[in-house]
Structures are given as structure tokens and as C-alpha cells.
PDB file of N, CA and C in Angstrom:
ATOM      1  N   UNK A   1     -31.775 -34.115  -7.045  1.00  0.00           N
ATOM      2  CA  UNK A   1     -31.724 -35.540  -7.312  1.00  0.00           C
ATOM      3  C   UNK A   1     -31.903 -35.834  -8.804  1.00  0.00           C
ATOM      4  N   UNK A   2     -32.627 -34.746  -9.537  1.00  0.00           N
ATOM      5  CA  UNK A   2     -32.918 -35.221 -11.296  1.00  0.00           C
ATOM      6  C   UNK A   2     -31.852 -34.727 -11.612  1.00  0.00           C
ATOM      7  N   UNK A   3     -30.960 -34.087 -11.101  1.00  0.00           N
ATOM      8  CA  UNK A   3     -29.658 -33.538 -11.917  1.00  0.00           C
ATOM      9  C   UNK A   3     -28.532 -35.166 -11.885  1.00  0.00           C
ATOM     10  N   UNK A   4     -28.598 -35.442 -10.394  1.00  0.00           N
ATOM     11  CA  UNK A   4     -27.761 -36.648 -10.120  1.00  0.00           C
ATOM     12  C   UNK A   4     -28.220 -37.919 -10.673  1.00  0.00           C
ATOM     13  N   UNK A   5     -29.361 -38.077 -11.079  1.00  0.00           N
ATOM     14  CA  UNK A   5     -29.713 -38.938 -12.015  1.00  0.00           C
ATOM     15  C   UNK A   5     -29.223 -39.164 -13.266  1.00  0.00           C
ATOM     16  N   UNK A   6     -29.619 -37.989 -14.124  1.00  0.00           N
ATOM     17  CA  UNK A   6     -29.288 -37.778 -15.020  1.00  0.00           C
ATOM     18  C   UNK A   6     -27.728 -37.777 -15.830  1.00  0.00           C
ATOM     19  N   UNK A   7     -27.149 -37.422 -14.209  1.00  0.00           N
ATOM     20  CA  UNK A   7     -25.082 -37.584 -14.401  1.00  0.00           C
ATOM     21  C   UNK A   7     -25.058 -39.026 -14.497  1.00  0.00           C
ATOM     22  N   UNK A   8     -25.471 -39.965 -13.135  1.00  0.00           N
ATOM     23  CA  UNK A   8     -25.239 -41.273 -13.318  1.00  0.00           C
ATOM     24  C   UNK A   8     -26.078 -42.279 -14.214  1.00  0.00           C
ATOM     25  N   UNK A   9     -26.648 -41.669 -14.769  1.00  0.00           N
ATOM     26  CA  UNK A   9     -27.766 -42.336 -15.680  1.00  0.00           C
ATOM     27  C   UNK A   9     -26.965 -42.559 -17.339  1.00  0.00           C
ATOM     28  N   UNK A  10     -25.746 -41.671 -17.282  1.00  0.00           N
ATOM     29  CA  UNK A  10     -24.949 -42.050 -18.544  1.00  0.00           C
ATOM     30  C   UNK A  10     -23.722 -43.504 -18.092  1.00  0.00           C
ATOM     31  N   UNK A  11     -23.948 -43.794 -16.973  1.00  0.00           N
ATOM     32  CA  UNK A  11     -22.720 -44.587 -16.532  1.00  0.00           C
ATOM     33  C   UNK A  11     -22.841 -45.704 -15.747  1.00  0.00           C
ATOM     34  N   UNK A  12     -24.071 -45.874 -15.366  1.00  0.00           N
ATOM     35  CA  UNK A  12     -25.026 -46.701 -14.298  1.00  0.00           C
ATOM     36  C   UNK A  12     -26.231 -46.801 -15.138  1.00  0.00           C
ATOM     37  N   UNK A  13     -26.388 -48.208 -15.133  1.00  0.00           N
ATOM     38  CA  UNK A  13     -27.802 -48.039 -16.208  1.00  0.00           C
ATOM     39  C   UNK A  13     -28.388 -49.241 -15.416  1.00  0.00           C
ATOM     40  N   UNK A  14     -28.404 -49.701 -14.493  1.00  0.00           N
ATOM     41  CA  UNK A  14     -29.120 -50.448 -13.394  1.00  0.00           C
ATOM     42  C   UNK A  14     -29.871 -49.341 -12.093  1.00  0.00           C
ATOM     43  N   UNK A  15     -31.225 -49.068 -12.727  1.00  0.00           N
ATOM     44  CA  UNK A  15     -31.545 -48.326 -11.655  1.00  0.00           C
ATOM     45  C   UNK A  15     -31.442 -48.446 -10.209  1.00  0.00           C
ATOM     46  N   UNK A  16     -31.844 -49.441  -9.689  1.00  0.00           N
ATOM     47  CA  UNK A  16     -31.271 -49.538  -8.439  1.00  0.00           C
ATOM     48  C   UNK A  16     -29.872 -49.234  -7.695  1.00  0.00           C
ATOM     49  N   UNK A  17     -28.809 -49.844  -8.546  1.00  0.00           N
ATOM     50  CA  UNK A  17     -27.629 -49.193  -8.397  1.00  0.00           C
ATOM     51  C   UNK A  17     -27.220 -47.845  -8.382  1.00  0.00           C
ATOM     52  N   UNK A  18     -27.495 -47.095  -9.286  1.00  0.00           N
ATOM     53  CA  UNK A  18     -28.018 -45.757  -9.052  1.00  0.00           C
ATOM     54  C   UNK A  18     -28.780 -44.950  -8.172  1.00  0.00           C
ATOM     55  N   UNK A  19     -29.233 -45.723  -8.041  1.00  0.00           N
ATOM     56  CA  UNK A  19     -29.932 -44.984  -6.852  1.00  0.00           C
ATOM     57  C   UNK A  19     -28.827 -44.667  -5.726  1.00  0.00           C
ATOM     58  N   UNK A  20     -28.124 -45.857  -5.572  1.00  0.00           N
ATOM     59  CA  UNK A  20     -27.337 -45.631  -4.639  1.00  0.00           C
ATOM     60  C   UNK A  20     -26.274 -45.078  -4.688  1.00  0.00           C
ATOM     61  N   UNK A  21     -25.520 -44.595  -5.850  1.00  0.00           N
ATOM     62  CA  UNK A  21     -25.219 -43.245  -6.470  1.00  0.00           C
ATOM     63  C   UNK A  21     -25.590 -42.032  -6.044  1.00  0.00           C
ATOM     64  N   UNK A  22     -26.915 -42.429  -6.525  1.00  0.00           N
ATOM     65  CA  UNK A  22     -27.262 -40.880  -6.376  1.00  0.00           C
ATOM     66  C   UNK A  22     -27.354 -40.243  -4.961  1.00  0.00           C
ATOM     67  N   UNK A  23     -27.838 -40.886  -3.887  1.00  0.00           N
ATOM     68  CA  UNK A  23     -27.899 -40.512  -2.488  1.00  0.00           C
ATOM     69  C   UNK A  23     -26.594 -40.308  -1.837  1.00  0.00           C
ATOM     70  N   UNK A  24     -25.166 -41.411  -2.293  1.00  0.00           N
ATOM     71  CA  UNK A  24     -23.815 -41.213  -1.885  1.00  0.00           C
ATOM     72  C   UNK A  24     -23.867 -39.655  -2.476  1.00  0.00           C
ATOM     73  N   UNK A  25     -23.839 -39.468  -3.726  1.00  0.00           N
ATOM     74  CA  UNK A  25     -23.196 -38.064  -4.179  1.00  0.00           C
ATOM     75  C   UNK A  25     -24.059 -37.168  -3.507  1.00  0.00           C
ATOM     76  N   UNK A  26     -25.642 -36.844  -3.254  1.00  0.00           N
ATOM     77  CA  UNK A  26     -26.091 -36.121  -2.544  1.00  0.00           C
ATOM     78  C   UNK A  26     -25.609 -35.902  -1.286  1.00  0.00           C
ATOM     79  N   UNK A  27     -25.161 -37.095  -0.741  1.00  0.00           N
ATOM     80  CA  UNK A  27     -24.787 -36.615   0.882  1.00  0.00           C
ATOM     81  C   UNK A  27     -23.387 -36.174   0.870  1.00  0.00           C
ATOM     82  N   UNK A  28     -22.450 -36.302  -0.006  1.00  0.00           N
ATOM     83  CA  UNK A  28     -20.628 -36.378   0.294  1.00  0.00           C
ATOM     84  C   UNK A  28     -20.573 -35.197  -1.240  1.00  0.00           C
ATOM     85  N   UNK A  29     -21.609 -35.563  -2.187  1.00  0.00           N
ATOM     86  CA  UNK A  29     -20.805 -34.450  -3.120  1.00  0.00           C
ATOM     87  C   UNK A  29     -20.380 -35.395  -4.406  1.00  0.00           C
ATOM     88  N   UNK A  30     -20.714 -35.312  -5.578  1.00  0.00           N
ATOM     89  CA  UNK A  30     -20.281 -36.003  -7.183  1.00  0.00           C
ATOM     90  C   UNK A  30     -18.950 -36.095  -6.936  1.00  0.00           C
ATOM     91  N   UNK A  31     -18.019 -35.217  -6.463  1.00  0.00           N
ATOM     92  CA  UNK A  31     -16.640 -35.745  -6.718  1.00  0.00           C
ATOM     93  C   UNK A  31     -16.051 -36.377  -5.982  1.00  0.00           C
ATOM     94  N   UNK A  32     -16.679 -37.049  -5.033  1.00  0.00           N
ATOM     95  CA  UNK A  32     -16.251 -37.786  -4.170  1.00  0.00           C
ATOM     96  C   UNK A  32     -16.232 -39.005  -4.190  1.00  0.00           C
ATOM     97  N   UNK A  33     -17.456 -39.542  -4.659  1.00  0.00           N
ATOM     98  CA  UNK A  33     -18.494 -39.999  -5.320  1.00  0.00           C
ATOM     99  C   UNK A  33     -17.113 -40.803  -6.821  1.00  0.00           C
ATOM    100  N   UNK A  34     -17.350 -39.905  -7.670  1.00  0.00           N
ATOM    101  CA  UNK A  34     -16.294 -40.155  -8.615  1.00  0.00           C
ATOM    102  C   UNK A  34     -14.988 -40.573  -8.527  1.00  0.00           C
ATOM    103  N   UNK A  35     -14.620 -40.310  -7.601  1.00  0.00           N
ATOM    104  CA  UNK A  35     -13.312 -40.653  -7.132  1.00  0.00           C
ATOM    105  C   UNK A  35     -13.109 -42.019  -6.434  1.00  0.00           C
ATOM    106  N   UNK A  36     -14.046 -42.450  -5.662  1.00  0.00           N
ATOM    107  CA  UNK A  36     -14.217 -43.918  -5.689  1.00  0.00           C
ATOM    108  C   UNK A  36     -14.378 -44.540  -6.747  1.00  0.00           C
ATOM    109  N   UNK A  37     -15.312 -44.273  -7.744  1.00  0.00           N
ATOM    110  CA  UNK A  37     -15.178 -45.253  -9.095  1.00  0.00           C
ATOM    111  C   UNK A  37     -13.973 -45.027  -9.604  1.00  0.00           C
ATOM    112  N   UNK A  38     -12.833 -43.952  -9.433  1.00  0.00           N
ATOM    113  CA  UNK A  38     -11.317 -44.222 -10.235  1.00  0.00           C
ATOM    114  C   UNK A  38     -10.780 -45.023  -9.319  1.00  0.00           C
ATOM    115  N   UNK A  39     -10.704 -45.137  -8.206  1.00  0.00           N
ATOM    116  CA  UNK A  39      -9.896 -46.171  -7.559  1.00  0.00           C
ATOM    117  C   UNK A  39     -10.467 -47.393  -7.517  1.00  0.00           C
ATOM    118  N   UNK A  40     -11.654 -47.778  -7.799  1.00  0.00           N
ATOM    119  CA  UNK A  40     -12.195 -49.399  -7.992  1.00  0.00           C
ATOM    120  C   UNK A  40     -11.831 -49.571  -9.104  1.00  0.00           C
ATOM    121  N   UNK A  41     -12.161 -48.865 -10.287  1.00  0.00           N
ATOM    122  CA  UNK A  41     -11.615 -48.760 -11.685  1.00  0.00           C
ATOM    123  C   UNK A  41      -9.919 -49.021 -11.809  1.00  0.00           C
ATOM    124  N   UNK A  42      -9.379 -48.383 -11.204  1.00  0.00           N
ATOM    125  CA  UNK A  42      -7.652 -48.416 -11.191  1.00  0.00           C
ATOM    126  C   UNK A  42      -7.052 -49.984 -10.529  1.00  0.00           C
ATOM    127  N   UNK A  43      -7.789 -50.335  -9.253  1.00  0.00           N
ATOM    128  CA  UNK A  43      -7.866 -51.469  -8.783  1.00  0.00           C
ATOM    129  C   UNK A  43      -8.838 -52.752  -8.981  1.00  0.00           C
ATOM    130  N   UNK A  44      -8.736 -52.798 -10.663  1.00  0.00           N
ATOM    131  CA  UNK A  44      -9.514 -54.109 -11.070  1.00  0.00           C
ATOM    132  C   UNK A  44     -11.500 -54.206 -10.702  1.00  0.00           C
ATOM    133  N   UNK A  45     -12.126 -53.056 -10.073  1.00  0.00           N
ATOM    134  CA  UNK A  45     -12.951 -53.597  -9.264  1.00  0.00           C
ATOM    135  C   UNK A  45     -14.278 -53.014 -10.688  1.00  0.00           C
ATOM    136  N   UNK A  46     -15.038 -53.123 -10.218  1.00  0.00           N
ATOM    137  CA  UNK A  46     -16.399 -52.747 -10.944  1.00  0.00           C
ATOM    138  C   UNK A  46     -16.982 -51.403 -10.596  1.00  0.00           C
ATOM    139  N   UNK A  47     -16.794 -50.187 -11.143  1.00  0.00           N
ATOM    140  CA  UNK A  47     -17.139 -49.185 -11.169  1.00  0.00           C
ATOM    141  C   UNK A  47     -18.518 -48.948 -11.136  1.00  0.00           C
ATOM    142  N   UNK A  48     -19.314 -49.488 -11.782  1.00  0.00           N
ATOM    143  CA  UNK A  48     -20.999 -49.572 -11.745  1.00  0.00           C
ATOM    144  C   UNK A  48     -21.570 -50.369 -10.863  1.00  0.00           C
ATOM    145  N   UNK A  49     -20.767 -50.966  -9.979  1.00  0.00           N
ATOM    146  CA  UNK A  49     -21.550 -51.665  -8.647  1.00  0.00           C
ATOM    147  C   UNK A  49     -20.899 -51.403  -7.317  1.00  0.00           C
ATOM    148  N   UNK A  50     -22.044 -50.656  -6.492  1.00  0.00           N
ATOM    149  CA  UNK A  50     -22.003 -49.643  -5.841  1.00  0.00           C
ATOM    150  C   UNK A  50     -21.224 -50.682  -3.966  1.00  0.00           C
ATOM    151  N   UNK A  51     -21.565 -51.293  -4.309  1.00  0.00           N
ATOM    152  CA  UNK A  51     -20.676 -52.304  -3.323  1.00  0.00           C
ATOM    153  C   UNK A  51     -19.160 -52.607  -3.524  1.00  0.00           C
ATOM    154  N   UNK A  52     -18.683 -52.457  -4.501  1.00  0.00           N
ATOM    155  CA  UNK A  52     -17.530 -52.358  -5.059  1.00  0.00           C
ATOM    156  C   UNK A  52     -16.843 -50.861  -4.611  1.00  0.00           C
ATOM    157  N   UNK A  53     -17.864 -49.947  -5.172  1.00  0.00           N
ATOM    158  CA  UNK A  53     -17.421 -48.727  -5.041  1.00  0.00           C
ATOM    159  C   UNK A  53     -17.471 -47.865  -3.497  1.00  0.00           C
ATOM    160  N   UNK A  54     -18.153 -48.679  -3.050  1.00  0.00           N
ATOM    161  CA  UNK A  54     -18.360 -48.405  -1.073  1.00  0.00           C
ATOM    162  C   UNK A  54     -16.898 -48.540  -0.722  1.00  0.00           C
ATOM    163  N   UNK A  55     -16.732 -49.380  -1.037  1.00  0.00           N
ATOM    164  CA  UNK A  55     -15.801 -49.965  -0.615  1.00  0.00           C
ATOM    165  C   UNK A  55     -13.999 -48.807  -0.503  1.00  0.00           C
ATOM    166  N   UNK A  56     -14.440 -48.362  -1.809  1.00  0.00           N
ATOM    167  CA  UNK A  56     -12.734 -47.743  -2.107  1.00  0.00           C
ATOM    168  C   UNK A  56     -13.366 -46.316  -1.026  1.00  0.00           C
ATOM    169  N   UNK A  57     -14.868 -45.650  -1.618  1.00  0.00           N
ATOM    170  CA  UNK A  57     -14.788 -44.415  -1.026  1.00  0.00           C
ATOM    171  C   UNK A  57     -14.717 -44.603   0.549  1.00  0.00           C
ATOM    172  N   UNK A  58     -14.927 -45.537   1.522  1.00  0.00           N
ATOM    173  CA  UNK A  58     -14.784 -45.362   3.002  1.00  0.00           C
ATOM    174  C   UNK A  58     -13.236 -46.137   3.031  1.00  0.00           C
ATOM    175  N   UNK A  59     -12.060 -45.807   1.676  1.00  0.00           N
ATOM    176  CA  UNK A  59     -10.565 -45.560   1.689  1.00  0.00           C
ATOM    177  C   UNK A  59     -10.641 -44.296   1.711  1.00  0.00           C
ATOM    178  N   UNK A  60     -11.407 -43.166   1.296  1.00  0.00           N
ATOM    179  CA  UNK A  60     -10.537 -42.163   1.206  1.00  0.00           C
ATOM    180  C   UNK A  60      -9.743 -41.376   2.373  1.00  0.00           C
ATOM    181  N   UNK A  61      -9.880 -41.557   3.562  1.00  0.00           N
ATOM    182  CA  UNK A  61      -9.321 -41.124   4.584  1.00  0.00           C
ATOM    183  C   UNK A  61      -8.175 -42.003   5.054  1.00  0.00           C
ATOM    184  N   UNK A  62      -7.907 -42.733   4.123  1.00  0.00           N
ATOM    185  CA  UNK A  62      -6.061 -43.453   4.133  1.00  0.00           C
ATOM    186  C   UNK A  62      -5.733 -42.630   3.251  1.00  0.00           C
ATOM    187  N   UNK A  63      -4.459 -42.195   3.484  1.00  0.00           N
ATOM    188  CA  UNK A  63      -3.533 -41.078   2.566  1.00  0.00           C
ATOM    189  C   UNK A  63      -3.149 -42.248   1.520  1.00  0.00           C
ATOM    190  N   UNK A  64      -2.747 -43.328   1.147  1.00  0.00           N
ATOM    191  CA  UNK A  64      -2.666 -44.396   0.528  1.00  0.00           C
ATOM    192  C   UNK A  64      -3.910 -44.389  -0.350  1.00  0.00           C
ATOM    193  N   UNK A  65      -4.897 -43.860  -0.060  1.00  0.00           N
ATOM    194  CA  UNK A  65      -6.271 -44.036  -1.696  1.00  0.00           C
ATOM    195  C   UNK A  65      -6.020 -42.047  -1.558  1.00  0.00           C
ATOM    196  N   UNK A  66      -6.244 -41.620  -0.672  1.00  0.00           N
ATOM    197  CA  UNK A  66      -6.833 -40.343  -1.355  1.00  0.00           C
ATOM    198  C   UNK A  66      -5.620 -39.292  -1.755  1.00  0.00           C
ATOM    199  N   UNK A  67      -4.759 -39.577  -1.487  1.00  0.00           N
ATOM    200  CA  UNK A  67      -3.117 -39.199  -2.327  1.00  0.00           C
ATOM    201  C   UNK A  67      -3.111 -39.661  -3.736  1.00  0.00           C
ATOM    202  N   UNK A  68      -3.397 -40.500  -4.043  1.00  0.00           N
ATOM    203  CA  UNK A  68      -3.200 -41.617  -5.435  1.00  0.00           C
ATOM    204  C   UNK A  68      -3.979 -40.549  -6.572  1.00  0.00           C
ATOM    205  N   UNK A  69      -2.883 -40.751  -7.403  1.00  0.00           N
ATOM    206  CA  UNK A  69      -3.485 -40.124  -8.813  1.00  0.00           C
ATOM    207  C   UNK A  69      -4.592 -39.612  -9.466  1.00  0.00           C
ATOM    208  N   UNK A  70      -5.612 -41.057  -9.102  1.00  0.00           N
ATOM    209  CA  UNK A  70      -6.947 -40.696  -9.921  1.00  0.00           C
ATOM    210  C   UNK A  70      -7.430 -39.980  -8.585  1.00  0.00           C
ATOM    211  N   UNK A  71      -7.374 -39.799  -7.531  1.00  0.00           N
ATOM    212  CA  UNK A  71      -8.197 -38.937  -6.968  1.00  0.00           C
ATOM    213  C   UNK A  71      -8.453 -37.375  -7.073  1.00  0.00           C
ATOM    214  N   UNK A  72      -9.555 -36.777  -7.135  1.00  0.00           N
ATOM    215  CA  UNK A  72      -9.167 -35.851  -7.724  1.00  0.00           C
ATOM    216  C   UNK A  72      -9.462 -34.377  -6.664  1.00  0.00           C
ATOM    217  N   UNK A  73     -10.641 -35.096  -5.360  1.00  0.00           N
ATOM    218  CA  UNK A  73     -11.165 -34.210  -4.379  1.00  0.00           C
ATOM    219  C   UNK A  73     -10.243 -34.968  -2.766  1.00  0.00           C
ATOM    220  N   UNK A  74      -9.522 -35.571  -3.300  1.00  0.00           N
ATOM    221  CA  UNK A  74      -8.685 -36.353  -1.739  1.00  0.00           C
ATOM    222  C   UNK A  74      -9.666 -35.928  -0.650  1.00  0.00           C
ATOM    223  N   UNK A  75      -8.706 -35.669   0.736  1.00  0.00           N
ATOM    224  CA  UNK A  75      -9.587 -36.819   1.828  1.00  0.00           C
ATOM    225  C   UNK A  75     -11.213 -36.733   1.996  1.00  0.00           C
ATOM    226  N   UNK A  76     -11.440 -37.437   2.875  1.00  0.00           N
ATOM    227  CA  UNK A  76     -12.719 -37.528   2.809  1.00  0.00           C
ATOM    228  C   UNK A  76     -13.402 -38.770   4.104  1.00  0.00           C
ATOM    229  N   UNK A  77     -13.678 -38.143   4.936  1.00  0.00           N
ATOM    230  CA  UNK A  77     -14.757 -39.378   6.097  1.00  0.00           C
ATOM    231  C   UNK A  77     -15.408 -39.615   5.472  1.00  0.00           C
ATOM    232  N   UNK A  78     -15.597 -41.079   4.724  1.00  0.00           N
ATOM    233  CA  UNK A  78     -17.026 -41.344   4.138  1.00  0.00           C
ATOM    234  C   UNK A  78     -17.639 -42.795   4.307  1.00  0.00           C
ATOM    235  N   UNK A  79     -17.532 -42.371   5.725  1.00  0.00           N
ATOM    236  CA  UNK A  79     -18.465 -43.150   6.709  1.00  0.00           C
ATOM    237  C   UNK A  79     -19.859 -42.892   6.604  1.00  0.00           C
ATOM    238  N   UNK A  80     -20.573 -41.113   6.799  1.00  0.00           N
ATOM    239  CA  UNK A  80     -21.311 -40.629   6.847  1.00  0.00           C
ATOM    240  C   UNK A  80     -22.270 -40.893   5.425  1.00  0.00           C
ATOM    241  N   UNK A  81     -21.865 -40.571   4.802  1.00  0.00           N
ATOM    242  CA  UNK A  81     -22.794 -41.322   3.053  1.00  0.00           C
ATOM    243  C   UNK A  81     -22.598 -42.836   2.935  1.00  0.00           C
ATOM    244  N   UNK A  82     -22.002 -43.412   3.165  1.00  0.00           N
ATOM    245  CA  UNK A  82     -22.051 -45.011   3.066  1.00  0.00           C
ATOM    246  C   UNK A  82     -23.013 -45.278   4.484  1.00  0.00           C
ATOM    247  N   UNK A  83     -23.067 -44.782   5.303  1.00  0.00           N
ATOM    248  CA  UNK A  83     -24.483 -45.010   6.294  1.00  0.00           C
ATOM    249  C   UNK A  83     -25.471 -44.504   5.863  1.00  0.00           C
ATOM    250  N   UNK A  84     -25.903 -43.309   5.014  1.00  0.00           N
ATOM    251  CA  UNK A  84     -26.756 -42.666   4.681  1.00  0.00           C
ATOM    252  C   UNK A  84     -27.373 -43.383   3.896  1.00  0.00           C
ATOM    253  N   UNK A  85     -26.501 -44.067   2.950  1.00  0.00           N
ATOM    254  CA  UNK A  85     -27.097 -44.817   2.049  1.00  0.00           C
ATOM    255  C   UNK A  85     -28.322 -46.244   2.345  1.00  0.00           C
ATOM    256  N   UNK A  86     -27.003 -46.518   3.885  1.00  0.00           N
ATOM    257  CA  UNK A  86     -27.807 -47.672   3.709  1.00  0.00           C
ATOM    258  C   UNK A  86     -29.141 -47.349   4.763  1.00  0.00           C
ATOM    259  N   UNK A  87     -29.107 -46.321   5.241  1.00  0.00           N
ATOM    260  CA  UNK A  87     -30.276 -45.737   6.177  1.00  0.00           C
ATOM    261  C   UNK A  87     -31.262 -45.796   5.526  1.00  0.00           C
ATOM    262  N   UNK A  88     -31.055 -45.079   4.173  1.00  0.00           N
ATOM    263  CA  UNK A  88     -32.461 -44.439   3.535  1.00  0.00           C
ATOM    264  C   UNK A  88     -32.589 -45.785   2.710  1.00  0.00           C
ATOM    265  N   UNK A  89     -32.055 -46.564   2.089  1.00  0.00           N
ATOM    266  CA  UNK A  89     -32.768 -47.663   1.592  1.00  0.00           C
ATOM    267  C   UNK A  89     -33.301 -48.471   2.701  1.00  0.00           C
ATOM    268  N   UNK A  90     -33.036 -48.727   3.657  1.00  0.00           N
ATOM    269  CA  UNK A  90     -33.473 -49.863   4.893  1.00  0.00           C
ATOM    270  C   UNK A  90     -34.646 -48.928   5.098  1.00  0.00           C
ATOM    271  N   UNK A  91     -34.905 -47.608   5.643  1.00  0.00           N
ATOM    272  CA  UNK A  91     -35.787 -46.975   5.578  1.00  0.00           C
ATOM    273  C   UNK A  91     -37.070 -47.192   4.369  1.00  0.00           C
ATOM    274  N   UNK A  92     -36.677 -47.291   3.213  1.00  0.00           N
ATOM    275  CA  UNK A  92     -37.433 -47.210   2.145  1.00  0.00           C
ATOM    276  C   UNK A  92     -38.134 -48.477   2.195  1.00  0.00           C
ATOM    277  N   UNK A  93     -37.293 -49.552   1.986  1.00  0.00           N
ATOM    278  CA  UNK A  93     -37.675 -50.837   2.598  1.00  0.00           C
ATOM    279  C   UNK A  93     -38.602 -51.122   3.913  1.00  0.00           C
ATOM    280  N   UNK A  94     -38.231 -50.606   4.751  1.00  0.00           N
ATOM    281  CA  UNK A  94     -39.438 -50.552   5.845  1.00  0.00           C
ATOM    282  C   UNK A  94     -40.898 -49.940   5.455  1.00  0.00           C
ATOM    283  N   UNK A  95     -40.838 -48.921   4.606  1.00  0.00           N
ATOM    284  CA  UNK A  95     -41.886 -48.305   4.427  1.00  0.00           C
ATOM    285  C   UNK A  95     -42.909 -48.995   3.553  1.00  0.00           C
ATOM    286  N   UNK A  96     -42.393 -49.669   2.223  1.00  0.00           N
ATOM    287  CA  UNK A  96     -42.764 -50.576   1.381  1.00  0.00           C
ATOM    288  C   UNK A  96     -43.627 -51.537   2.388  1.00  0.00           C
ATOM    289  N   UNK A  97     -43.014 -52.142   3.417  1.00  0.00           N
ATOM    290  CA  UNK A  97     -44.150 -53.392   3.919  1.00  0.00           C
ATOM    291  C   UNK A  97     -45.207 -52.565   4.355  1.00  0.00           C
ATOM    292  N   UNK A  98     -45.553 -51.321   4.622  1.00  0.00           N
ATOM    293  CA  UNK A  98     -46.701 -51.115   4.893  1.00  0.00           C
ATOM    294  C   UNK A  98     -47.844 -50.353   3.991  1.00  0.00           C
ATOM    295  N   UNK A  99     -47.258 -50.148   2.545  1.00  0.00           N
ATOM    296  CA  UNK A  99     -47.895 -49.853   1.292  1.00  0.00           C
ATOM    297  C   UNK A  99     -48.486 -51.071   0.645  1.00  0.00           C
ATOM    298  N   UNK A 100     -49.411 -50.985   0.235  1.00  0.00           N
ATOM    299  CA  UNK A 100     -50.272 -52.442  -0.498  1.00  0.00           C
ATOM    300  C   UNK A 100     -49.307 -52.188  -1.822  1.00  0.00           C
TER     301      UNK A 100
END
């Protein structure tokens, strides 16, 4: 996780957002990960906001995003890290109400 920090920490400078970076690329892999920010990037969208970027990576299993140019690791189910993500923050969040 300090390695994946440290990658998105040159490109994401909203920690929170990052965060959610960093857990997508832990569960699916950096280039997968990356490859959604070229297709939000290619399609007008915001590369550093991770709602933006949800968005293109649970495209990559249309041959229509993960065929396309900037991709560079094509297909990809990424159902499984876009739930992960939001598991472990809702998780994290749960845990918080019971820490003073």
C-alpha cells in the first residue's frame, strides 16, 4: 500500500481520493487502474476523481473501452474492485462510529 501511495501521490493529491486509488489498484492491479484514467482522460472526464474514473474502469469489459488505444492491459471484470472499494470504505466508516 506505501508503494501505491507513493505512485498515486504524484497524480492525486486529495488524500481521500487516493485512497480510493490505492485499494482499486490493490485489488485489480496499477494497470488497470491506469487505464481507466486514459479513458476518462480521452473522454473529457476528470482523471483525479475517482467517481469519474469508476466509471470508465467497470467499461473495461465492453470491447468498445478496452480495445481503444489508450488502453494498455484491455479486458477486465471490474466489478470486483469497484465493490471492494466501496466495501472497505463503508467498512471503515462503520468502524469510525465506534472509535471516540
Amino acid at each position: 500500500l506505501k508503494f501505491l501511495d507513493r505512485q498515486w501521490a504524484k497524480t492525486i493529491r486529495d488524500k481521500d481520493e487516493r485512497i480510493k486509488f490505492m485499494l482499486a489498484s490493490y485489488n485489480v492491479g496499477l494497470s488497470h487502474v491506469l487505464d481507466a484514467r486514459n479513458l476518462a482522460r480521452k473522454y473529457r472526464g476528470d482523471p483525479t476523481k475517482w467517481d469519474e474514473v469508476e466509471d470508465y474502469l467497470s467499461k473495461k469489459s465492453d470491447p468498445k473501452y478496452y480495445r481503444d488505444s489508450v488502453v494498455k492491459a484491455g479486458y477486465c471484470r471490474c466489478e470486483e474492485p469497484i465493490n471492494y472499494v466501496k466495501e472497505v470504505l463503508g467498512r471503515y466508516d462503520e468502524y469510525k462510529r465506534y472509535i471516540n
